[in-house]
N, C-alpha and C. Protein backbone atom coordinates (compact mmCIF):
# COMPACT_ATOMS: atom_id res chain seq x y z
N UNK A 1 -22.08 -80.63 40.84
CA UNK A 1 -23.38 -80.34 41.44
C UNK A 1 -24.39 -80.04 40.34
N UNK A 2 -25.50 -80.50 40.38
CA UNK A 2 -26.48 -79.91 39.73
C UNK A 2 -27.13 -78.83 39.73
N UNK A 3 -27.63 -78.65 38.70
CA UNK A 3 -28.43 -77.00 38.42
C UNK A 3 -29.30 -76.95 39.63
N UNK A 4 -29.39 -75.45 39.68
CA UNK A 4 -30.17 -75.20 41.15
C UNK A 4 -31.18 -74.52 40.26
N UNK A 5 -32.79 -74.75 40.59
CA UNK A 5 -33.93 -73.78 39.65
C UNK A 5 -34.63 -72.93 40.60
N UNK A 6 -34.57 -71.75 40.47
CA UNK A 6 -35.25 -70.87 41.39
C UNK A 6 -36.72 -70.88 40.29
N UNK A 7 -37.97 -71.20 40.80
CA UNK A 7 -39.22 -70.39 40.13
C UNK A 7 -39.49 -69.21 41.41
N UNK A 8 -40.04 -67.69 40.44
CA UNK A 8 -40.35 -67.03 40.66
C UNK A 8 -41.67 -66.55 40.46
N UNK A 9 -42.29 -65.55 40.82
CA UNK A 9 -43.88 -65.02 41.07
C UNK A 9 -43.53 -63.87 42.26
N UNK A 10 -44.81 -62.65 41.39
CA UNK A 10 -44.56 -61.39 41.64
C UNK A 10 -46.13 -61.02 40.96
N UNK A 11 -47.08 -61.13 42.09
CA UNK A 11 -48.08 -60.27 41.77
C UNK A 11 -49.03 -59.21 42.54
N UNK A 12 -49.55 -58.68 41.77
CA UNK A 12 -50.21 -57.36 42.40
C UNK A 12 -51.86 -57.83 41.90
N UNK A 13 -52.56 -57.86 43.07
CA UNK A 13 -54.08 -57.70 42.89
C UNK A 13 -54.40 -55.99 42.85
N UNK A 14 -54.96 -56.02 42.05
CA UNK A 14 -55.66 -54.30 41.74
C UNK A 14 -54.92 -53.71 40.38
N UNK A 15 -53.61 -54.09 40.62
CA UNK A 15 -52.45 -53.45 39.41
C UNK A 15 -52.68 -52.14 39.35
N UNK A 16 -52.43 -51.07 40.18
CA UNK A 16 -51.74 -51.11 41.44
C UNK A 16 -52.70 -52.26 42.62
N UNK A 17 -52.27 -52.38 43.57
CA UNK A 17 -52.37 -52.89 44.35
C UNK A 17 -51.50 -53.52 45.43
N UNK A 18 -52.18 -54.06 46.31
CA UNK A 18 -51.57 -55.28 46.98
C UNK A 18 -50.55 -56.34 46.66
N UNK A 19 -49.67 -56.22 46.59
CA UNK A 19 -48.58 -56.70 46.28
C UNK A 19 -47.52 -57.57 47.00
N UNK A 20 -47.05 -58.87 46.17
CA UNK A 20 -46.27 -60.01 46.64
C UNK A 20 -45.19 -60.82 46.27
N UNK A 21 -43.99 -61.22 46.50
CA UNK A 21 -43.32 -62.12 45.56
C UNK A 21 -42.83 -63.56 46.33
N UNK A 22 -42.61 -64.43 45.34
CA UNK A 22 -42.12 -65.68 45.86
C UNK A 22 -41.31 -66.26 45.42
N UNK A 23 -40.70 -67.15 46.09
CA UNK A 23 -39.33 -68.38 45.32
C UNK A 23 -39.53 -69.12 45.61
N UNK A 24 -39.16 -70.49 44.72
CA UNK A 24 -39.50 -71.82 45.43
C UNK A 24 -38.14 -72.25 44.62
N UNK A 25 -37.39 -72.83 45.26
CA UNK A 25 -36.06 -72.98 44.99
C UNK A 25 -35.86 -75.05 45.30
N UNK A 26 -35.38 -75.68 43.83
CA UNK A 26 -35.73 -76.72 43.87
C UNK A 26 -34.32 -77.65 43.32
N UNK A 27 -33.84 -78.92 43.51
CA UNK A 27 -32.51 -79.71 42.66
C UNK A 27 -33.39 -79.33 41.09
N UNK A 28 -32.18 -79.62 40.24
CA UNK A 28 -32.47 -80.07 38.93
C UNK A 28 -33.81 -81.53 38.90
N UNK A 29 -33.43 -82.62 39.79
CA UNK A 29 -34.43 -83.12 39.92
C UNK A 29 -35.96 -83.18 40.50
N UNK A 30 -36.16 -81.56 40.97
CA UNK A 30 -37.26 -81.35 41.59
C UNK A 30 -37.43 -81.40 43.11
N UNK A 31 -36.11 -81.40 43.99
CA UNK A 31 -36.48 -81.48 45.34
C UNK A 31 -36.33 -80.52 45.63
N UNK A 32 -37.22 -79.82 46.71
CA UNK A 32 -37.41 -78.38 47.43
C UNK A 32 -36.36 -78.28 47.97
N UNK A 33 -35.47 -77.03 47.99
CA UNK A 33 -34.55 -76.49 48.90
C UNK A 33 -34.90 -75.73 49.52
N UNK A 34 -36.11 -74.52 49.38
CA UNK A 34 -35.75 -73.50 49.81
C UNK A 34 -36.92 -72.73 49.30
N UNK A 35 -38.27 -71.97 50.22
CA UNK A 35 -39.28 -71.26 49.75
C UNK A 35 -39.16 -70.03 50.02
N UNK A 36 -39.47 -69.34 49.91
CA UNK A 36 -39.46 -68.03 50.30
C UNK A 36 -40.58 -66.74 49.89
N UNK A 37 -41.18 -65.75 50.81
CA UNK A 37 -42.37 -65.69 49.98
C UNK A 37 -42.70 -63.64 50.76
N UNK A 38 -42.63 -62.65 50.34
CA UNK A 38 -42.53 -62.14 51.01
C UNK A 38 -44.32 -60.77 50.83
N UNK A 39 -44.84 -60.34 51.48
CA UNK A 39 -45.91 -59.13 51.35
C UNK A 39 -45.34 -58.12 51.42
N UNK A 40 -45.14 -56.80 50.07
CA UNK A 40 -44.73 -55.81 49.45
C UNK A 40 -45.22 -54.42 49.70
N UNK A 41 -46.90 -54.70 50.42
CA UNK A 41 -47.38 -53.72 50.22
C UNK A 41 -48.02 -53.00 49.18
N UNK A 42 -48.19 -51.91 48.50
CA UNK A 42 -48.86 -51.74 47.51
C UNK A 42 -47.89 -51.48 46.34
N UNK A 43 -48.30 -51.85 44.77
CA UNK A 43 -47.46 -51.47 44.25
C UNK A 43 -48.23 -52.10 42.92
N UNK A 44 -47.27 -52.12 41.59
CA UNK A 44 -48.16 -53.11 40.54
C UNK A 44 -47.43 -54.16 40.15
N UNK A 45 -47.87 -54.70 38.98
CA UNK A 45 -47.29 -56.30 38.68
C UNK A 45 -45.98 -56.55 38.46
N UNK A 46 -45.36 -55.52 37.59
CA UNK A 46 -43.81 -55.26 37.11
C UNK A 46 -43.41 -55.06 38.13
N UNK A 47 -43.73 -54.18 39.18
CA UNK A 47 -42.79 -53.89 40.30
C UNK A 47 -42.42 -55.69 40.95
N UNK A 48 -43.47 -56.17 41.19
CA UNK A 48 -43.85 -57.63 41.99
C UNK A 48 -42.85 -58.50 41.35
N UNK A 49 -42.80 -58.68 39.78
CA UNK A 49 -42.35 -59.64 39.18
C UNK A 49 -40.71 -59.60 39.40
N UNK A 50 -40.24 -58.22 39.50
CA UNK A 50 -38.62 -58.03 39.21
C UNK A 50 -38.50 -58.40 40.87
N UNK A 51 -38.98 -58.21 41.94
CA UNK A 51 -38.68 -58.17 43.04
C UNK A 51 -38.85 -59.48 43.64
N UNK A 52 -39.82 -60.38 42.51
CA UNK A 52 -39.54 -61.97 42.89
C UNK A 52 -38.45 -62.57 42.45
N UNK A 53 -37.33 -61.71 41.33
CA UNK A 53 -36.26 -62.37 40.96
C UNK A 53 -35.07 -61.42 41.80
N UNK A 54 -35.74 -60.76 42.73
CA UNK A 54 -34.14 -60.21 43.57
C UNK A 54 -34.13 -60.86 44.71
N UNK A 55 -35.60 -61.51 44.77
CA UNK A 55 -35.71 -62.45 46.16
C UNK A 55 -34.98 -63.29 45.99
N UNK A 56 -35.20 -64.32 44.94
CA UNK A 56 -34.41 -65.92 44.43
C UNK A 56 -33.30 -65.28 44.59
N UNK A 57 -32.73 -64.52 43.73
CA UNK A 57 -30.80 -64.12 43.71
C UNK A 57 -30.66 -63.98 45.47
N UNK A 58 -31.35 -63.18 46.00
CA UNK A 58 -31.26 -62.54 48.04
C UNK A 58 -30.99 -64.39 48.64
N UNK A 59 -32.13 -65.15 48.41
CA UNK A 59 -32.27 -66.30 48.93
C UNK A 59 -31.12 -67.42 48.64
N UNK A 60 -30.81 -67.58 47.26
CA UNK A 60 -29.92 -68.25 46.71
C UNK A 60 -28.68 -67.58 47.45
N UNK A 61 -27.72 -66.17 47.48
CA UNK A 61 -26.95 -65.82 47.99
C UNK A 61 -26.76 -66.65 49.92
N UNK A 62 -28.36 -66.09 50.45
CA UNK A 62 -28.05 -66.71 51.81
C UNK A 62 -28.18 -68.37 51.91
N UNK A 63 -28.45 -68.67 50.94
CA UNK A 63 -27.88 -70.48 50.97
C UNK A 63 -26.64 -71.14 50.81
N UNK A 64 -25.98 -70.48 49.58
CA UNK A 64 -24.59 -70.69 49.19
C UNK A 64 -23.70 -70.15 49.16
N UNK A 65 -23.54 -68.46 49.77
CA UNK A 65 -22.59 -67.32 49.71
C UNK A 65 -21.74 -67.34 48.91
N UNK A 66 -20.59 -67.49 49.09
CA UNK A 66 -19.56 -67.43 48.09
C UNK A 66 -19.75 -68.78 46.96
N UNK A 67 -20.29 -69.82 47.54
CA UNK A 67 -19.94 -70.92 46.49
C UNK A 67 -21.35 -70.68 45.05
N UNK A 68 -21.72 -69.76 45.27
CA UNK A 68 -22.59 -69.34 43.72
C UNK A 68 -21.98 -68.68 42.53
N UNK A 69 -20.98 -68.34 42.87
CA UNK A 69 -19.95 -68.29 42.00
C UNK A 69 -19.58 -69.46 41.22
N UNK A 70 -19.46 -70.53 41.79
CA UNK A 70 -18.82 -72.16 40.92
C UNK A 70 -20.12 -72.70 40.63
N UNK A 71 -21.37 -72.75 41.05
CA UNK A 71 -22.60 -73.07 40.98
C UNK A 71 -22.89 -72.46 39.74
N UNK A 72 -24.24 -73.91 38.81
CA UNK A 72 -25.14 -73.55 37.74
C UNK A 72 -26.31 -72.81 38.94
N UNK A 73 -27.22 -71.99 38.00
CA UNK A 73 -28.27 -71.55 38.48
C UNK A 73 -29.29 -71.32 37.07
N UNK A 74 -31.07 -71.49 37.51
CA UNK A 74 -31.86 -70.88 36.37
C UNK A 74 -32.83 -70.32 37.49
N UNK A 75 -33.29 -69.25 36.75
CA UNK A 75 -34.11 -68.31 37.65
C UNK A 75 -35.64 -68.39 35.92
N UNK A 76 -36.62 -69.19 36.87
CA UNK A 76 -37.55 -69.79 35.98
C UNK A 76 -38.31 -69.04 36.17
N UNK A 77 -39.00 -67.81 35.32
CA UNK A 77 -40.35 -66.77 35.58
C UNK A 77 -41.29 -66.84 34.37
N UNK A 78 -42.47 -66.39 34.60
CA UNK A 78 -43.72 -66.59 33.79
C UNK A 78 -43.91 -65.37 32.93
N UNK A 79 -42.97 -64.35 32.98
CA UNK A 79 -42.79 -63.14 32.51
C UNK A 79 -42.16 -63.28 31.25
N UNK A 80 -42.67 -62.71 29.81
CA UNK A 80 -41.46 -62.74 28.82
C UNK A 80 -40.53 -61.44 28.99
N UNK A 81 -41.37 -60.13 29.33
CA UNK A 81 -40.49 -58.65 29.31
C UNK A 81 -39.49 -58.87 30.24
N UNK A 82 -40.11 -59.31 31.75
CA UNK A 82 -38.94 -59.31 32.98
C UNK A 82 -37.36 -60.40 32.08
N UNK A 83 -37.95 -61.35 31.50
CA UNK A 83 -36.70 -62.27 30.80
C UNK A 83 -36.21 -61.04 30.09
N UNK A 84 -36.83 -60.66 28.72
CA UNK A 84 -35.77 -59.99 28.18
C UNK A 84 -35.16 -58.96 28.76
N UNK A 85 -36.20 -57.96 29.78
CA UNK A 85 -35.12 -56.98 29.92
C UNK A 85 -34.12 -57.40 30.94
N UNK A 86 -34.22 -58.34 31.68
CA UNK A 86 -32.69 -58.87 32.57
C UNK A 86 -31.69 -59.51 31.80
N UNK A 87 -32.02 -59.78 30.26
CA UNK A 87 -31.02 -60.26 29.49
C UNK A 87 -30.84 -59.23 28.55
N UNK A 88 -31.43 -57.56 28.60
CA UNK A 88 -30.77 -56.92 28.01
C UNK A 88 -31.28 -56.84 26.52
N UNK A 89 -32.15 -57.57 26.24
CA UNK A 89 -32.91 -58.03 25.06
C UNK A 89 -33.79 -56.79 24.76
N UNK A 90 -34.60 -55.90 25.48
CA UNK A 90 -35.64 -55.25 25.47
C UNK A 90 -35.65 -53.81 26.35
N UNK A 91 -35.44 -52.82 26.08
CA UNK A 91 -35.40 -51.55 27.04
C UNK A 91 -36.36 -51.05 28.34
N UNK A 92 -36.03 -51.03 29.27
CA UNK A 92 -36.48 -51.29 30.67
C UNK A 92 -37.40 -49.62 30.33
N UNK A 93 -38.96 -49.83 29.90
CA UNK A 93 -39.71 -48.58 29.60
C UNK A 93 -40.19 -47.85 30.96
N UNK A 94 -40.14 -48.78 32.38
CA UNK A 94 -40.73 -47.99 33.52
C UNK A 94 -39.52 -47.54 33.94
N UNK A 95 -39.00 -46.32 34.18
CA UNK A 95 -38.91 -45.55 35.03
C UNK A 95 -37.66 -46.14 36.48
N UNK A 96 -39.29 -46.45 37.06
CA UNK A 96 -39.00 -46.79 38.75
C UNK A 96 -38.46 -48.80 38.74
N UNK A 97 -38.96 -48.64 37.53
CA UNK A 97 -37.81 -50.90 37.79
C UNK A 97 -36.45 -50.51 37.50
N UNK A 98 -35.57 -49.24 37.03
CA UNK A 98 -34.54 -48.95 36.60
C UNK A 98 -33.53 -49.53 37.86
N UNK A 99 -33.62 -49.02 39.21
CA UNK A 99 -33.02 -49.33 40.24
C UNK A 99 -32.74 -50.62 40.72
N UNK A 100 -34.00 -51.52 40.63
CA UNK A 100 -34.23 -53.02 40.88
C UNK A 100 -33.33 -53.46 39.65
N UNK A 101 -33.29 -53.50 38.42
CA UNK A 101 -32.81 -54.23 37.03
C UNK A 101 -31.05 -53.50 37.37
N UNK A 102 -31.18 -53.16 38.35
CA UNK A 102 -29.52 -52.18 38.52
C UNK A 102 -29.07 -53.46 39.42
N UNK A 103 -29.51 -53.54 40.74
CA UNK A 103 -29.48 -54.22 41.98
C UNK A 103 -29.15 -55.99 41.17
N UNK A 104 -30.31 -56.67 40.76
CA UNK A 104 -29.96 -57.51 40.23
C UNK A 104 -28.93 -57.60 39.10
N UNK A 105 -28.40 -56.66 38.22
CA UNK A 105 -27.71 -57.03 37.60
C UNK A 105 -26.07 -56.92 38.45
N UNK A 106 -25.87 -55.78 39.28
CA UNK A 106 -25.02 -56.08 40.59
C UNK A 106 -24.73 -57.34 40.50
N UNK A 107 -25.89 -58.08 41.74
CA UNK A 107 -25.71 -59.17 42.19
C UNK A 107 -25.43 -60.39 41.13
N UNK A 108 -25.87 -60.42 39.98
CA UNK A 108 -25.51 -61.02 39.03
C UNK A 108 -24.10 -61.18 38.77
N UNK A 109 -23.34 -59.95 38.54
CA UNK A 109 -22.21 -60.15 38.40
C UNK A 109 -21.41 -60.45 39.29
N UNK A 110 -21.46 -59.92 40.84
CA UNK A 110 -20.80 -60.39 41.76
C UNK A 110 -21.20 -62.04 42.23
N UNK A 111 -22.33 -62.66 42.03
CA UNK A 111 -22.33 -63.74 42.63
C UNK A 111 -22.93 -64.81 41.88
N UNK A 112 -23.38 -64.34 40.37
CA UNK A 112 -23.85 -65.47 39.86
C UNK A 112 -23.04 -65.64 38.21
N UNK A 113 -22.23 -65.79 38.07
CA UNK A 113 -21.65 -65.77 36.31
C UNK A 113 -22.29 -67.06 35.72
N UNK A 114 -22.82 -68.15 36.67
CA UNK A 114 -23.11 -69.11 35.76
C UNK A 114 -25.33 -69.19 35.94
N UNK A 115 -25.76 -68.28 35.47
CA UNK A 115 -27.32 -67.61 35.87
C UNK A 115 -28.11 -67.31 34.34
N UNK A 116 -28.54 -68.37 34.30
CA UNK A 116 -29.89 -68.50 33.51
C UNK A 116 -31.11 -67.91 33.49
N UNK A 117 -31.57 -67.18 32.65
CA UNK A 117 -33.29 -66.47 32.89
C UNK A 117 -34.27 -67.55 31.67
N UNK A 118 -35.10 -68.20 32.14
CA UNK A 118 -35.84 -69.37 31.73
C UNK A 118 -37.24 -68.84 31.59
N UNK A 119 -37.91 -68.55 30.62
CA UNK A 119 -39.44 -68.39 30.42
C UNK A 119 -39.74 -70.07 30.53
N UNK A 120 -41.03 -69.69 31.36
CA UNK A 120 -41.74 -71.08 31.45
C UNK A 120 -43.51 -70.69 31.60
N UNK A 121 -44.50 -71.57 31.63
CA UNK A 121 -45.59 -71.59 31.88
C UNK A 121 -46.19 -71.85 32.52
N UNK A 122 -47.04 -70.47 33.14
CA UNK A 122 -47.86 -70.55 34.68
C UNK A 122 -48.34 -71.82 35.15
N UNK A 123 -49.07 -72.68 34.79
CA UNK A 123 -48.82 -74.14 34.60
C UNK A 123 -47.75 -74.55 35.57
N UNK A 124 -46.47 -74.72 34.96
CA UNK A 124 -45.11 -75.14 35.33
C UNK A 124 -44.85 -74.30 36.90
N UNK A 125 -45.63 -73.14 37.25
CA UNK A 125 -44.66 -72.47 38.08
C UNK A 125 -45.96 -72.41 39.48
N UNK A 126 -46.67 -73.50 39.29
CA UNK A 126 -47.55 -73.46 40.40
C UNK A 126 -47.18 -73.09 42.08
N UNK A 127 -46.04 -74.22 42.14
CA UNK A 127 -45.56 -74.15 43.23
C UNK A 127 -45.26 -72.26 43.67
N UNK A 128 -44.60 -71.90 42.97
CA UNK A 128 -44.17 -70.40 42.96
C UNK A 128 -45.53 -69.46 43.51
N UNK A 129 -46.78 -69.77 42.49
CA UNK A 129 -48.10 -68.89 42.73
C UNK A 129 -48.20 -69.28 43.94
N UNK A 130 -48.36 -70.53 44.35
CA UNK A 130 -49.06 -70.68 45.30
C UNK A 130 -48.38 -70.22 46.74
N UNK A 131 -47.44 -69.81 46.91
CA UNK A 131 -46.43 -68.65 47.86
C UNK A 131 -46.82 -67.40 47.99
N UNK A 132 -46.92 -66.95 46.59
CA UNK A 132 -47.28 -65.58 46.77
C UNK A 132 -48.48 -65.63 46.63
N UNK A 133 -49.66 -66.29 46.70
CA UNK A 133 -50.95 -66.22 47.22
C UNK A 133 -50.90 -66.31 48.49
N UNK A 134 -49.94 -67.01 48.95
CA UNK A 134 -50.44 -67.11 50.52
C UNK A 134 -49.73 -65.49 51.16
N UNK A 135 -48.37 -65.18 50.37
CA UNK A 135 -47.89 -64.29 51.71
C UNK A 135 -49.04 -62.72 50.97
N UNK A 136 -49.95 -62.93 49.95
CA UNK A 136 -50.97 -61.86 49.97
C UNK A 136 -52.39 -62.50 50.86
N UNK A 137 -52.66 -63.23 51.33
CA UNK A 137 -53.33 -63.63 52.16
C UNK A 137 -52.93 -62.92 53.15
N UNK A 138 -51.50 -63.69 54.07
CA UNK A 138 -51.05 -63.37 55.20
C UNK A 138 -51.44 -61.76 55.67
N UNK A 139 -51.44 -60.89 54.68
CA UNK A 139 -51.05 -59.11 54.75
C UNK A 139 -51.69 -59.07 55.84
């Protein structure tokens, strides 16, 4: 099977603010599997960004349950800190993302051993913005 690419997006208008995250979950060759897009309520950008990559892991889990285990995966975000600190690269300085960077790394180990964290450019991750613009519209 081919790589599965989750892009992610996690933003807050105001910073604090209004707050949103999204997935757009696609083949290696670019076909949509799977969007997902959710309104957070208030909060700021870091909170938004980590909670668009517990969505993809939440979403990816209810697509493939157990078989994400034998599955490639890349979880594609516009973030360099959220990359390093989910790879452990960089010390998680807030506080309150301690719990979320807990949760995903959980789920990481229980359901994803073969899970990629991919910096890419806002550019590249349109599809993703344009989710979480809408479910901060929707509020």
């Amino acid at each position: 099977m081919d790589k599965i690419i989750a892009y992610t997006a996690g933003v807050a208008k105001g910073n604090p603010g209004p707050v949103a995250a999204a997935v757009y979950i696609t083949t290696a060759k670019g076909e949509l599997l799977k969007e997902a897009k959710e309104f957070l309520g208030n909060g700021n950008s870091k909170f938004a960004e980590y909670y668009g990559v517990m969505l993809a892991l939440q979403t990816l889990v209810s697509l493939y349950a157990e078989k994400t285990k034998d599955m490639e995966f890349a979880i594609n975000l516009t973030s360099e800190w959220v990359k390093q600190q989910l790879n452990s690269e960089t010390p998680i300085t807030e506080p309150g993302l301690v719990p979320m960077f807990i949760e995903i790394h959980n789920m990481r180990v229980a359901s994803f051993p073969n899970l990629t964290f991919t910096l890419i450019s806002q550019k590249q991750n349109k599809a993703a913005e344009r989710l979480v613009d809408e479910a901060l519209e929707a509020k």
